[in-house]
N, C-alpha and C. Protein backbone atom coordinates (compact mmCIF):
# COMPACT_ATOMS: atom_id res chain seq x y z
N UNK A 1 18.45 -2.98 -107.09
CA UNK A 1 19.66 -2.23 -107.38
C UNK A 1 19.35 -0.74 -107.25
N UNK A 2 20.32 -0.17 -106.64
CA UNK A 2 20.20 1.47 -106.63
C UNK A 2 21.15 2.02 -107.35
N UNK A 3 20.54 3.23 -108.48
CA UNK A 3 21.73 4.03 -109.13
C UNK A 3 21.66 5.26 -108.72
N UNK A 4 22.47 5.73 -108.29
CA UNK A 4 22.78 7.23 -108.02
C UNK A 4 23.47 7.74 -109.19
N UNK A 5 23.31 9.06 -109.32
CA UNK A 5 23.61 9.75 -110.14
C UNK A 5 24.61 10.93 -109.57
N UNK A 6 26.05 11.05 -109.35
CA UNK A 6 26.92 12.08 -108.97
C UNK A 6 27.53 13.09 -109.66
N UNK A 7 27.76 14.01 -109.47
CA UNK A 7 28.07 15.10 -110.57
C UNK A 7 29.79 15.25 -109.81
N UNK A 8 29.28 15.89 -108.38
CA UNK A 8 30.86 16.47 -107.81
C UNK A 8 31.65 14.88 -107.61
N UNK A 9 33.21 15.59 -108.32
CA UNK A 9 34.13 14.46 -107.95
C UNK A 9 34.22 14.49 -107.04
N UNK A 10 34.70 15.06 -106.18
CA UNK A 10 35.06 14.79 -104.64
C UNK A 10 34.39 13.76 -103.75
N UNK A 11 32.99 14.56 -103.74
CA UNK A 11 32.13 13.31 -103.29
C UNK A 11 32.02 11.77 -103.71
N UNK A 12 32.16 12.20 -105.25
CA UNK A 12 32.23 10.63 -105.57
C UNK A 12 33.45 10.12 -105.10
N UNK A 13 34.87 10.14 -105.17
CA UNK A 13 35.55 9.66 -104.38
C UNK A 13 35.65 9.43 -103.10
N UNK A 14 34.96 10.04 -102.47
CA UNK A 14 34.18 10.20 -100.82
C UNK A 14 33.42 8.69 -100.50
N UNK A 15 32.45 8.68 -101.46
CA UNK A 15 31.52 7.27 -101.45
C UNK A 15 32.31 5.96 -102.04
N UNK A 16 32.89 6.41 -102.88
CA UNK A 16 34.10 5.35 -103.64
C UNK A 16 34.79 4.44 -102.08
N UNK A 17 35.28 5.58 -101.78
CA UNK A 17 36.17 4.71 -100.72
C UNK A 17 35.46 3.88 -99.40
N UNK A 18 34.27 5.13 -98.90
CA UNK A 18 33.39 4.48 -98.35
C UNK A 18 32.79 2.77 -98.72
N UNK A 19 32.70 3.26 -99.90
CA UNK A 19 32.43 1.40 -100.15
C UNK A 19 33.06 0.62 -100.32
N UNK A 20 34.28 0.90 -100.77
CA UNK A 20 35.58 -0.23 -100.72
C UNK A 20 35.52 -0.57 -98.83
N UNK A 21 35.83 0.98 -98.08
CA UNK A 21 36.01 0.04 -96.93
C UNK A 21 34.86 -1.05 -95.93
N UNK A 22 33.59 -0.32 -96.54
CA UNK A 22 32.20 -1.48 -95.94
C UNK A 22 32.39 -2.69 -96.90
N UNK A 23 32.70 -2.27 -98.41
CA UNK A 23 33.06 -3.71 -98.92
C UNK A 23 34.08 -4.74 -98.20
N UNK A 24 35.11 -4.31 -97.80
CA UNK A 24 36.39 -5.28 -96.89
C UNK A 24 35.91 -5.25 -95.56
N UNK A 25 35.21 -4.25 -95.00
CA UNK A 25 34.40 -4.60 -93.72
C UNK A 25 33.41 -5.84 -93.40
N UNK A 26 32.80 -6.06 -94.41
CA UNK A 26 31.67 -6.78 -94.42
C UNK A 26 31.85 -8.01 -95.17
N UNK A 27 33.29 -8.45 -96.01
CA UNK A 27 33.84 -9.39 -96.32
C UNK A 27 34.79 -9.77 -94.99
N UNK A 28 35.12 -9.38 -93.86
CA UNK A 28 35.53 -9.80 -92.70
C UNK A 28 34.46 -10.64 -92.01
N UNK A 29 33.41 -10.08 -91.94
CA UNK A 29 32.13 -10.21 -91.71
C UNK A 29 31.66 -11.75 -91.78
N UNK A 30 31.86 -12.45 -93.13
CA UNK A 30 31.53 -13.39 -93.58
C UNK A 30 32.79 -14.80 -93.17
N UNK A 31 33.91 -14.58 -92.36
CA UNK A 31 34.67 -15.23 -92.04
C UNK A 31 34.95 -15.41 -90.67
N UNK A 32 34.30 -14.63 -90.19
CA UNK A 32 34.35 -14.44 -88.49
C UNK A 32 34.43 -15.68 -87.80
N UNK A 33 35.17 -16.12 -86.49
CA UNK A 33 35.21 -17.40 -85.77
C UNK A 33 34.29 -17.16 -84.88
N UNK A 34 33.71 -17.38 -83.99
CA UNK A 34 32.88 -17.74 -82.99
C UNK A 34 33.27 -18.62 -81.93
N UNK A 35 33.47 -18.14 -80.67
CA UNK A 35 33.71 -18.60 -79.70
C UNK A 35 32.71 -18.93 -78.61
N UNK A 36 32.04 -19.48 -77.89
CA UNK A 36 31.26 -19.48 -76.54
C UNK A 36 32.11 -19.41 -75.66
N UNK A 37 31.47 -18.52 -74.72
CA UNK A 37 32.12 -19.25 -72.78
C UNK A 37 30.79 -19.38 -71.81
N UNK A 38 30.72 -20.85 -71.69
CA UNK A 38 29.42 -20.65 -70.65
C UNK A 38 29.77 -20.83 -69.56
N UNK A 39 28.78 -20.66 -68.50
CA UNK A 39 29.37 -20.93 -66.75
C UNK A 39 27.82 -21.16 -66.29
N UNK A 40 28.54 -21.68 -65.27
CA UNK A 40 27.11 -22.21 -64.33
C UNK A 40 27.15 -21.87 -62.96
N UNK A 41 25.70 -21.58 -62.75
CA UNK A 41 25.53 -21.23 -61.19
C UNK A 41 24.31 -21.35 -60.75
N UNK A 42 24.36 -21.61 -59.56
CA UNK A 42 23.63 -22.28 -58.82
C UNK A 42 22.50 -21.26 -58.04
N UNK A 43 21.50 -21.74 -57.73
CA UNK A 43 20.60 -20.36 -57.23
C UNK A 43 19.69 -20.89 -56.12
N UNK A 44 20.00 -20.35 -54.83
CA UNK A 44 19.65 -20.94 -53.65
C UNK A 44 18.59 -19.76 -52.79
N UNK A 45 18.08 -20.07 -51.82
CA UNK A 45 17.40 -19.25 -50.94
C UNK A 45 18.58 -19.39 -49.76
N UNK A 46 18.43 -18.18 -48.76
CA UNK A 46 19.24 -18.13 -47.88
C UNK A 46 18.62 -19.37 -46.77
N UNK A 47 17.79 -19.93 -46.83
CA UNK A 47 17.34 -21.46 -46.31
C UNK A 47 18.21 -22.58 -46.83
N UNK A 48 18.44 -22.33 -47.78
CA UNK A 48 18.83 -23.62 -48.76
C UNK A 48 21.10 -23.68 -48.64
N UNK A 49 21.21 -22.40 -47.77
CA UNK A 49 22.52 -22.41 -47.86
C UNK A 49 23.10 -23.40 -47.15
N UNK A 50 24.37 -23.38 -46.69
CA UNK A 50 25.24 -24.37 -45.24
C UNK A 50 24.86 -23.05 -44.59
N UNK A 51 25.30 -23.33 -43.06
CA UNK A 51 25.18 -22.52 -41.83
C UNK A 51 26.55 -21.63 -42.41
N UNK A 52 27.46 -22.41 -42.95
CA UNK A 52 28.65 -21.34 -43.23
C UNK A 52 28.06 -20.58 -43.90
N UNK A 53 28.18 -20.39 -45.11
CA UNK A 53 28.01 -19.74 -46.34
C UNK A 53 26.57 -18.62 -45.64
N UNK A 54 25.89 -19.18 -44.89
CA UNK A 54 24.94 -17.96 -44.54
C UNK A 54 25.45 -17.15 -43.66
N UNK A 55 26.20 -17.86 -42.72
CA UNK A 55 27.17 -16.75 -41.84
C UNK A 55 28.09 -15.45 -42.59
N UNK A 56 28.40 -16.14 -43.96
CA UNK A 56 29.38 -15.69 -45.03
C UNK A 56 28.65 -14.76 -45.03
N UNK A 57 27.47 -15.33 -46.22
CA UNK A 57 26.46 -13.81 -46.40
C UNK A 57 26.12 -12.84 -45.57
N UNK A 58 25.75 -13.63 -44.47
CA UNK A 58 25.34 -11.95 -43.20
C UNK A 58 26.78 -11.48 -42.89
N UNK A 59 27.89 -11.65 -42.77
CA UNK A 59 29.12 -10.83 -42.70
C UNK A 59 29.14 -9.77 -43.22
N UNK A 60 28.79 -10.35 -44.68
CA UNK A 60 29.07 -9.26 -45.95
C UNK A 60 27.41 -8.31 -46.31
N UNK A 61 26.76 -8.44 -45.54
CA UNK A 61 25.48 -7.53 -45.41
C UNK A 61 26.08 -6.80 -44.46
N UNK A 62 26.21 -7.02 -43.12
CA UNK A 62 26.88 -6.29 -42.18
C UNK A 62 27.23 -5.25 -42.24
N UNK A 63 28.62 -5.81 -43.49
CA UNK A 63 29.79 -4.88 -43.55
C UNK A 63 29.44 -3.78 -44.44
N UNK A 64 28.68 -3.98 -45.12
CA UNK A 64 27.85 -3.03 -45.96
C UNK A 64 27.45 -2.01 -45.29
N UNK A 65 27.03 -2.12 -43.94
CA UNK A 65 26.43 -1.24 -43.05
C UNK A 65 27.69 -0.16 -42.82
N UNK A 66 28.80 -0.15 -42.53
CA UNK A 66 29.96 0.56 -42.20
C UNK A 66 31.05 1.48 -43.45
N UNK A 67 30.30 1.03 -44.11
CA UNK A 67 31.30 1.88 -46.03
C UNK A 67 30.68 2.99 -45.70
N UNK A 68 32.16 3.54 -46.37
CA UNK A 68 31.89 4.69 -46.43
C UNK A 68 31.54 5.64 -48.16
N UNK A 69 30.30 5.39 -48.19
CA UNK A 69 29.48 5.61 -49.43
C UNK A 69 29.03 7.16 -49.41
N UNK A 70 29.18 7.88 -49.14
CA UNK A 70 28.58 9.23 -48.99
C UNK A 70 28.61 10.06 -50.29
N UNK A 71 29.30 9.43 -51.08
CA UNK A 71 28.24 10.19 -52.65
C UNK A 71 27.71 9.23 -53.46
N UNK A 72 27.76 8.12 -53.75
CA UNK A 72 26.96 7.07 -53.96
C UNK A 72 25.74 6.67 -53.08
N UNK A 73 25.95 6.60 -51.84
CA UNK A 73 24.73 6.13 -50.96
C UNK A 73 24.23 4.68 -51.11
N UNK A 74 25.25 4.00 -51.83
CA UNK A 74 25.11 2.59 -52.04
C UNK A 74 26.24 1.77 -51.80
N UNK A 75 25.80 1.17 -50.62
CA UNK A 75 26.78 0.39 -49.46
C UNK A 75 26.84 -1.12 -49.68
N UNK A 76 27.92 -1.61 -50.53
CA UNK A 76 28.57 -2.71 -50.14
C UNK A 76 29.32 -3.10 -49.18
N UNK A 77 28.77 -4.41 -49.22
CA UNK A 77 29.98 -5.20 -47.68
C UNK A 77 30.35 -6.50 -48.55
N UNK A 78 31.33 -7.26 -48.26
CA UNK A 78 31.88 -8.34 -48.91
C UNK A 78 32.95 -9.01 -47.85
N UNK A 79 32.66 -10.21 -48.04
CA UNK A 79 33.44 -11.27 -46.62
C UNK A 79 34.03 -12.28 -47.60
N UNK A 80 35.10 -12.67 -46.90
CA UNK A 80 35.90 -13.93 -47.50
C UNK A 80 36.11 -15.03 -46.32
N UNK A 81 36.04 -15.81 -46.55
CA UNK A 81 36.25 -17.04 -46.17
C UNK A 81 37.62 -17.57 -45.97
N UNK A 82 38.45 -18.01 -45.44
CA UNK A 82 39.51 -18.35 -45.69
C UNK A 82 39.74 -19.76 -45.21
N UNK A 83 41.04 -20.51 -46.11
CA UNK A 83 41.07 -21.87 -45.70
C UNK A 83 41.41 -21.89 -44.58
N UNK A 84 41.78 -21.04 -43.29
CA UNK A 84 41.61 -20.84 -41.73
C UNK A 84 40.83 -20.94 -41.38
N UNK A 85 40.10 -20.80 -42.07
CA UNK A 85 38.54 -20.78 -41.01
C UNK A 85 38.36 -18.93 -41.00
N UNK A 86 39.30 -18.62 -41.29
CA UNK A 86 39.11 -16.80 -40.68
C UNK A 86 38.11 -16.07 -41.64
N UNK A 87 37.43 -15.01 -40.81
CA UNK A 87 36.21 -14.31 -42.09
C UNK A 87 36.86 -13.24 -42.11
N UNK A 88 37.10 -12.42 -43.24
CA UNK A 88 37.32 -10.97 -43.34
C UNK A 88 36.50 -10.37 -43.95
N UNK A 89 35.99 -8.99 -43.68
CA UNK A 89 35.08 -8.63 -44.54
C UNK A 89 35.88 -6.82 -44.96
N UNK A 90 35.13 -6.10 -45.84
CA UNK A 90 35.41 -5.33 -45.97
C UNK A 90 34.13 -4.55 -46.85
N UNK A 91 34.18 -2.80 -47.30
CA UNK A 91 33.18 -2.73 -47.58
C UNK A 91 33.93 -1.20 -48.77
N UNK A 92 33.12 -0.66 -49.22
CA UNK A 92 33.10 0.05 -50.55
C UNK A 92 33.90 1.15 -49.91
N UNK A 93 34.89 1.88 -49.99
CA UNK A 93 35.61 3.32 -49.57
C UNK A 93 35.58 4.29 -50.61
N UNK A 94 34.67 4.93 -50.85
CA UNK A 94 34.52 6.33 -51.68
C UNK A 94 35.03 7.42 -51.83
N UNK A 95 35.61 8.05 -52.37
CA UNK A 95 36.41 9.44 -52.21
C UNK A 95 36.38 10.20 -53.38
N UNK A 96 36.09 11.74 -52.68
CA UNK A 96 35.68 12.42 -54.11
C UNK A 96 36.78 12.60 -54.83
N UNK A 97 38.05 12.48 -55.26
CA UNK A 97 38.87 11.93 -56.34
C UNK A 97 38.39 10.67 -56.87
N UNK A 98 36.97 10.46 -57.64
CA UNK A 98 36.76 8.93 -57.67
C UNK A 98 37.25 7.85 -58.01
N UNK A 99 38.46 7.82 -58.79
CA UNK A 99 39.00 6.38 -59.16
C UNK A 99 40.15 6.40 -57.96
N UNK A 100 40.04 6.93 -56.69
CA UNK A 100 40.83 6.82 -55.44
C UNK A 100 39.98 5.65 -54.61
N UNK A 101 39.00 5.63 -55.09
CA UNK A 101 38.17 4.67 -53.58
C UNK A 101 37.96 3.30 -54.41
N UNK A 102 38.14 2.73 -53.63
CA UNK A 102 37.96 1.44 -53.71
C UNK A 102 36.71 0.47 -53.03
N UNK A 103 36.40 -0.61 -54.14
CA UNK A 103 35.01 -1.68 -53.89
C UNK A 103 35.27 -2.89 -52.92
N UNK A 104 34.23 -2.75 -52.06
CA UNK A 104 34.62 -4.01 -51.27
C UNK A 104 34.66 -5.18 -51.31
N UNK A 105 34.77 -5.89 -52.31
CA UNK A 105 35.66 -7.02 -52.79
C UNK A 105 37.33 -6.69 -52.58
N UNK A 106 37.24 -5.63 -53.01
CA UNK A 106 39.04 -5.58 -53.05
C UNK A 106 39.20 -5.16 -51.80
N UNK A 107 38.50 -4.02 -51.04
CA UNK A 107 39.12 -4.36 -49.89
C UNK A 107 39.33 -5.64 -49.34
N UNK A 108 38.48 -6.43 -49.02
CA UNK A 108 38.07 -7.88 -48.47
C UNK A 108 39.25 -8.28 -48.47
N UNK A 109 39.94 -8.70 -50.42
CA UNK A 109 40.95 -9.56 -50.40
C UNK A 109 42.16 -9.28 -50.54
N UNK A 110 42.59 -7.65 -50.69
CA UNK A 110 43.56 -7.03 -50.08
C UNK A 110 43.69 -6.97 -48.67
N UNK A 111 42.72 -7.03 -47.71
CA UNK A 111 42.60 -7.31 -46.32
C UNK A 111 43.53 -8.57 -46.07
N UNK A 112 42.26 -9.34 -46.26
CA UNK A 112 42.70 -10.72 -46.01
C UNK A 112 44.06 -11.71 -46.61
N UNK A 113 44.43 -10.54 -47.87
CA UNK A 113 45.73 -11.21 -48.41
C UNK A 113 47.05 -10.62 -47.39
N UNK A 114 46.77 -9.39 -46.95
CA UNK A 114 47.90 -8.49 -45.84
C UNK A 114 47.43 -9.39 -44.57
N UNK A 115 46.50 -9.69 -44.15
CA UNK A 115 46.79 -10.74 -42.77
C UNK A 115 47.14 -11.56 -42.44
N UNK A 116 46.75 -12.73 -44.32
CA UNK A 116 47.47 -13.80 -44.44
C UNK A 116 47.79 -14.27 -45.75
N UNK A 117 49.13 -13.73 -45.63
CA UNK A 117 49.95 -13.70 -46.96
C UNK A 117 49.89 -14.95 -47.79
N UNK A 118 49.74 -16.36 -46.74
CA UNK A 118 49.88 -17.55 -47.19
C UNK A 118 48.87 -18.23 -46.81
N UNK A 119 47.94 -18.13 -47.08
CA UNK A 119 46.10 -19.12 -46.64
C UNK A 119 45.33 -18.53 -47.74
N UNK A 120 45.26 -19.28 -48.27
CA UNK A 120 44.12 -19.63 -49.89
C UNK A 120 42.64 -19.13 -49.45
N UNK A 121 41.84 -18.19 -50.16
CA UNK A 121 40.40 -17.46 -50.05
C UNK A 121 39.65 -19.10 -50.48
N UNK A 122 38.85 -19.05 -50.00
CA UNK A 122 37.82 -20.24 -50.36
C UNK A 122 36.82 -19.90 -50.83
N UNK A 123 35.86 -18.68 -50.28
CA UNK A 123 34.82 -17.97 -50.98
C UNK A 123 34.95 -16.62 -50.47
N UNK A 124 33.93 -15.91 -51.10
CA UNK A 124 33.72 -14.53 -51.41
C UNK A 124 32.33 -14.20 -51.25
N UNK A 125 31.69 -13.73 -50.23
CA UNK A 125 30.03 -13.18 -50.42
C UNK A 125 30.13 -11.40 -50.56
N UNK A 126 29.25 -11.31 -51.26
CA UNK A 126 28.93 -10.00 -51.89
C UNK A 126 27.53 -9.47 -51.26
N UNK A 127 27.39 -8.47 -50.61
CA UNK A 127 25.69 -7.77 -50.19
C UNK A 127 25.76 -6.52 -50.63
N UNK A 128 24.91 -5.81 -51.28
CA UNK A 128 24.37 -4.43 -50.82
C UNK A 128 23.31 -3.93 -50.21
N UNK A 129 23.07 -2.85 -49.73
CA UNK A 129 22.20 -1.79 -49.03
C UNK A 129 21.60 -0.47 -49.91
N UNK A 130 21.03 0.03 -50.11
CA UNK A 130 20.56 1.70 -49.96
C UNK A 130 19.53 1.71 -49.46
N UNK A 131 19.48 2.77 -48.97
CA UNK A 131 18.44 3.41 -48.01
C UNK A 131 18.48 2.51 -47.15
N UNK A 132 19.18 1.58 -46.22
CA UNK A 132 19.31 0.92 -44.95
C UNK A 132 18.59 -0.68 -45.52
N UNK A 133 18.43 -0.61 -46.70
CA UNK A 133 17.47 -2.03 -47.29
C UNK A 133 18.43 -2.59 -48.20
N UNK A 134 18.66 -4.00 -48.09
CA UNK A 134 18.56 -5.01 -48.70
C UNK A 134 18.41 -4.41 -50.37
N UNK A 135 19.19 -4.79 -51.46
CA UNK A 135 19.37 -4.40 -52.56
C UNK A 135 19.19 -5.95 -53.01
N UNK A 136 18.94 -5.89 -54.60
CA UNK A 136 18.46 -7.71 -55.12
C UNK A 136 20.22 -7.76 -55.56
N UNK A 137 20.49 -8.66 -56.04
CA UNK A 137 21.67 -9.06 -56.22
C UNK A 137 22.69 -7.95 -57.17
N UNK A 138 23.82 -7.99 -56.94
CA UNK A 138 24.96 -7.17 -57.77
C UNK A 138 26.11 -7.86 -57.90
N UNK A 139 27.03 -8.01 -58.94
CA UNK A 139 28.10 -8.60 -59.26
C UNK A 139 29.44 -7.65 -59.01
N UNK A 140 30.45 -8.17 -58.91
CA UNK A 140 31.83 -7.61 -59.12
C UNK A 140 31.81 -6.64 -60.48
N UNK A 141 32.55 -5.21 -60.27
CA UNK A 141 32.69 -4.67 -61.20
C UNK A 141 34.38 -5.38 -62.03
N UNK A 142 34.79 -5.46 -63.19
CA UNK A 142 36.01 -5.69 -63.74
C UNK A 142 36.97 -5.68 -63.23
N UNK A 143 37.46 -4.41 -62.77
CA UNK A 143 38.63 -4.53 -61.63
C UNK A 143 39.01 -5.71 -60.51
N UNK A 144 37.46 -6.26 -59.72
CA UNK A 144 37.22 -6.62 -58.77
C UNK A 144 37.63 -8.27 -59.22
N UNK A 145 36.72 -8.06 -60.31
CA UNK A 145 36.87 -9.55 -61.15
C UNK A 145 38.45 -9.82 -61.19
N UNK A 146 39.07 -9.14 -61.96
CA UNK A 146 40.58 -9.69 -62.56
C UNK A 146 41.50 -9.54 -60.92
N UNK A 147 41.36 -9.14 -59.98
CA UNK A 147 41.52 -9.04 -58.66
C UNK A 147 41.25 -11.05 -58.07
N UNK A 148 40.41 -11.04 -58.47
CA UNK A 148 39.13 -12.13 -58.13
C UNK A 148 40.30 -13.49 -58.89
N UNK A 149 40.58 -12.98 -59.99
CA UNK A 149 41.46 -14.05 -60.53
C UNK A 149 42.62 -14.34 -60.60
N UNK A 150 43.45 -13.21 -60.10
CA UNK A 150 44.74 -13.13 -60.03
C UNK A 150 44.92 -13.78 -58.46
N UNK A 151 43.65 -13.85 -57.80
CA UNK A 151 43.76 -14.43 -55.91
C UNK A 151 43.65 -16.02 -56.25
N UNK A 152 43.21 -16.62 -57.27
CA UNK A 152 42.83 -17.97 -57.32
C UNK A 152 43.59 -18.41 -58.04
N UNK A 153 44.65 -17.79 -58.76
CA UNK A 153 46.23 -17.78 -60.16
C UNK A 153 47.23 -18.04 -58.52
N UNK A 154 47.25 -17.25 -58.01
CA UNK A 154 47.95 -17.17 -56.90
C UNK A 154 48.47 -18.83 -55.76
N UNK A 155 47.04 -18.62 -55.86
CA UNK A 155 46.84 -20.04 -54.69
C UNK A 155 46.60 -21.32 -55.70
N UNK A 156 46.22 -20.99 -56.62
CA UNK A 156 45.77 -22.41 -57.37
C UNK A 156 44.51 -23.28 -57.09
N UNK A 157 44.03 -22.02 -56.42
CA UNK A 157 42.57 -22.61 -56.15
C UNK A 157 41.04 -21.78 -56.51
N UNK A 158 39.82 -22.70 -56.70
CA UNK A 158 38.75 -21.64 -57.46
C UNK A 158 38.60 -21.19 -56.41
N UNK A 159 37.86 -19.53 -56.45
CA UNK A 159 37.63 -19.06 -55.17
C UNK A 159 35.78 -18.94 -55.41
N UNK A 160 35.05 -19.69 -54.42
CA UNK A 160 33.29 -19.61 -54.90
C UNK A 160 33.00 -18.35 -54.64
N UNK A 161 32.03 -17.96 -55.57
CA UNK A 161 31.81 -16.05 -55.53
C UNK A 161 29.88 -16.29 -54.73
N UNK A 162 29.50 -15.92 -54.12
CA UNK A 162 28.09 -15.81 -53.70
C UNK A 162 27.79 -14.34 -53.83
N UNK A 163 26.47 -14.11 -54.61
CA UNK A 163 26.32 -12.88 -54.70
C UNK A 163 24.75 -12.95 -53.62
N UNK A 164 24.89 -12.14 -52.37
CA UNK A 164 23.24 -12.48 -51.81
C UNK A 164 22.84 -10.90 -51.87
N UNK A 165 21.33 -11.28 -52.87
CA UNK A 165 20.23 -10.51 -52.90
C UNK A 165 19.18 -10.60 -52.33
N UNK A 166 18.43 -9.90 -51.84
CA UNK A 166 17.05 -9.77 -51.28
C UNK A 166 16.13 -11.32 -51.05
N UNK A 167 16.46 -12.14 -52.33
CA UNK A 167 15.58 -13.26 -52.40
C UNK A 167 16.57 -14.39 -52.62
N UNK A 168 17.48 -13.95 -53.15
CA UNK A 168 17.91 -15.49 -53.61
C UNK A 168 20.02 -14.87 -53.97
N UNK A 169 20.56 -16.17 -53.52
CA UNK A 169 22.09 -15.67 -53.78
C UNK A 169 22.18 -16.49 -55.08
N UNK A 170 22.95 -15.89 -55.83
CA UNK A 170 23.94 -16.81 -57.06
C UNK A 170 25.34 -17.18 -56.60
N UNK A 171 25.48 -19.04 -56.82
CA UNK A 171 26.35 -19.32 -56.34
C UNK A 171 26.96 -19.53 -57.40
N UNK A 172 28.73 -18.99 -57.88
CA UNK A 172 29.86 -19.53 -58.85
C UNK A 172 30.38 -20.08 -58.55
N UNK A 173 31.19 -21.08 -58.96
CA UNK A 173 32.44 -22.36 -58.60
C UNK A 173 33.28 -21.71 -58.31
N UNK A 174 33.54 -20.47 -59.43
CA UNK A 174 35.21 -19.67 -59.22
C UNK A 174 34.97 -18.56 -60.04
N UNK A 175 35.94 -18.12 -59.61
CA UNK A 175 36.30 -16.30 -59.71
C UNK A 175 36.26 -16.41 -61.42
N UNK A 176 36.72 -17.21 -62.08
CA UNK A 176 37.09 -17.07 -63.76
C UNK A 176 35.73 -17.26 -63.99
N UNK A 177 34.50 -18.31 -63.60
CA UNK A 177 33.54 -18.33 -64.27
C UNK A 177 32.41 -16.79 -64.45
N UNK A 178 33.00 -16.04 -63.72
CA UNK A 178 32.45 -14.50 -63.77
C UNK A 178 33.34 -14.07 -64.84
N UNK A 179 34.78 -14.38 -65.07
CA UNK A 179 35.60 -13.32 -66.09
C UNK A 179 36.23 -14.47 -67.13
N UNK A 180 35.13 -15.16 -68.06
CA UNK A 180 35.91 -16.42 -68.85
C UNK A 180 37.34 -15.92 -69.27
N UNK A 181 37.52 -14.90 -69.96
CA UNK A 181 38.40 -14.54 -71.31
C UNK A 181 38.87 -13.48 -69.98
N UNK A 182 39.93 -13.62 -69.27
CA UNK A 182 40.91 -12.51 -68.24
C UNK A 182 42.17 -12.71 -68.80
N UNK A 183 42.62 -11.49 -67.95
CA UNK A 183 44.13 -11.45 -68.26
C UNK A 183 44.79 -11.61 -66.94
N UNK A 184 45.96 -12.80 -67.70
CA UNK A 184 46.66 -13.38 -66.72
C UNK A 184 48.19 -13.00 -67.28
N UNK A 185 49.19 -13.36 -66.25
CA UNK A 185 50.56 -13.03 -66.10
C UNK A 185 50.78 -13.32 -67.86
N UNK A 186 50.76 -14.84 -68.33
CA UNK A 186 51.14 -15.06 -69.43
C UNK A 186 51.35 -14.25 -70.49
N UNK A 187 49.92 -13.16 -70.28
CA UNK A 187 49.65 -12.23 -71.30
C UNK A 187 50.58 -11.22 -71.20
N UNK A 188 51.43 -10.86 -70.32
CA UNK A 188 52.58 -10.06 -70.36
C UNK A 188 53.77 -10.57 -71.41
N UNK A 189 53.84 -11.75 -71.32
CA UNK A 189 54.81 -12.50 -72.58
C UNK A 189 55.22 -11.79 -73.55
């Protein structure tokens, strides 16, 4: 037990309240729910892919090569797949107003959604570059993600995310198993 000894009121009403509110803070504390979200993915060598899905990946290395990154210096490319058969790729557009440029995921499936308004994305490969090399793996930033889920809300279908790094790609089932807990239309309700 600790006793303090206070002289100024003020302060003591200062700490008074302080502890009422860590007291109701920390009685929240003791009632809390707990949720999990797990996901699974798969982890391959670019040997171990289909001939597609590696074609996928070198698209989206490629395209990496052509962004225009010039204050970052870190070049994404990203390809989609489509239930056509068609590949689109697209890559990171930077601009010094920075929340003007856009990541190449979204180009990709803003691309590929303006070419074909009505053909479902099937997958998604992700590459980066700096310095002209091969980067180890990187994920969708948030934006890209809820982008990622609103394309598979759309069509009604999972869209597989491949992320290829240097050694090894991570394969997802679907766009939600990257963003468990997203926001969807409903949530406008």
């Amino acid at each position: 037990m600790i006793i303090i000894i206070i002289e100024d009121k003020l302060l003591l009403c200062i700490l008074k309240a302080v502890f009422l509110l860590c007291g109701a803070f920390l009685s929240k504390l003791w009632i809390m729910k707990t949720r999990t979200f797990e996901t699974t993915v798969q982890i391959f060598s670019l040997e171990e892919l289909t001939s597609e899905d590696r074609e996928l990946c070198n698209a989206a290395l490629i395209a990496a090569d052509d962004a225009y990154a010039i204050y970052s210096h870190f070049h994404v490319g990203a390809a989609v797949k489509m239930e056509n058969g068609e590949i689109i790729t697209g890559n990171n557009q930077e601009n010094a107003a920075y929340p003007s440029g856009l990541c190449a995921e979204r180009v990709a499936l803003f691309s590929a959604s303006a070419r074909f308004p009505h053909v479902p994305i099937l997958t998604l490969a992700i590459a980066a570059k700096k310095d002209d090399k091969q980067t180890d793996i990187i994920s969708p930033c948030g934006s890209c993600r809820q982008v990622l889920i609103e394309t598979e809300k759309r069509f009604g279908k999972p869209i597989r995310v491949l992320l290829f790094g240097m050694n090894e790609i991570l394969e997802f089932p679907s766009a939600e198993s990257l963003l468990p807990f997203s926001f969807f239309k409903e949530n406008l309700m």
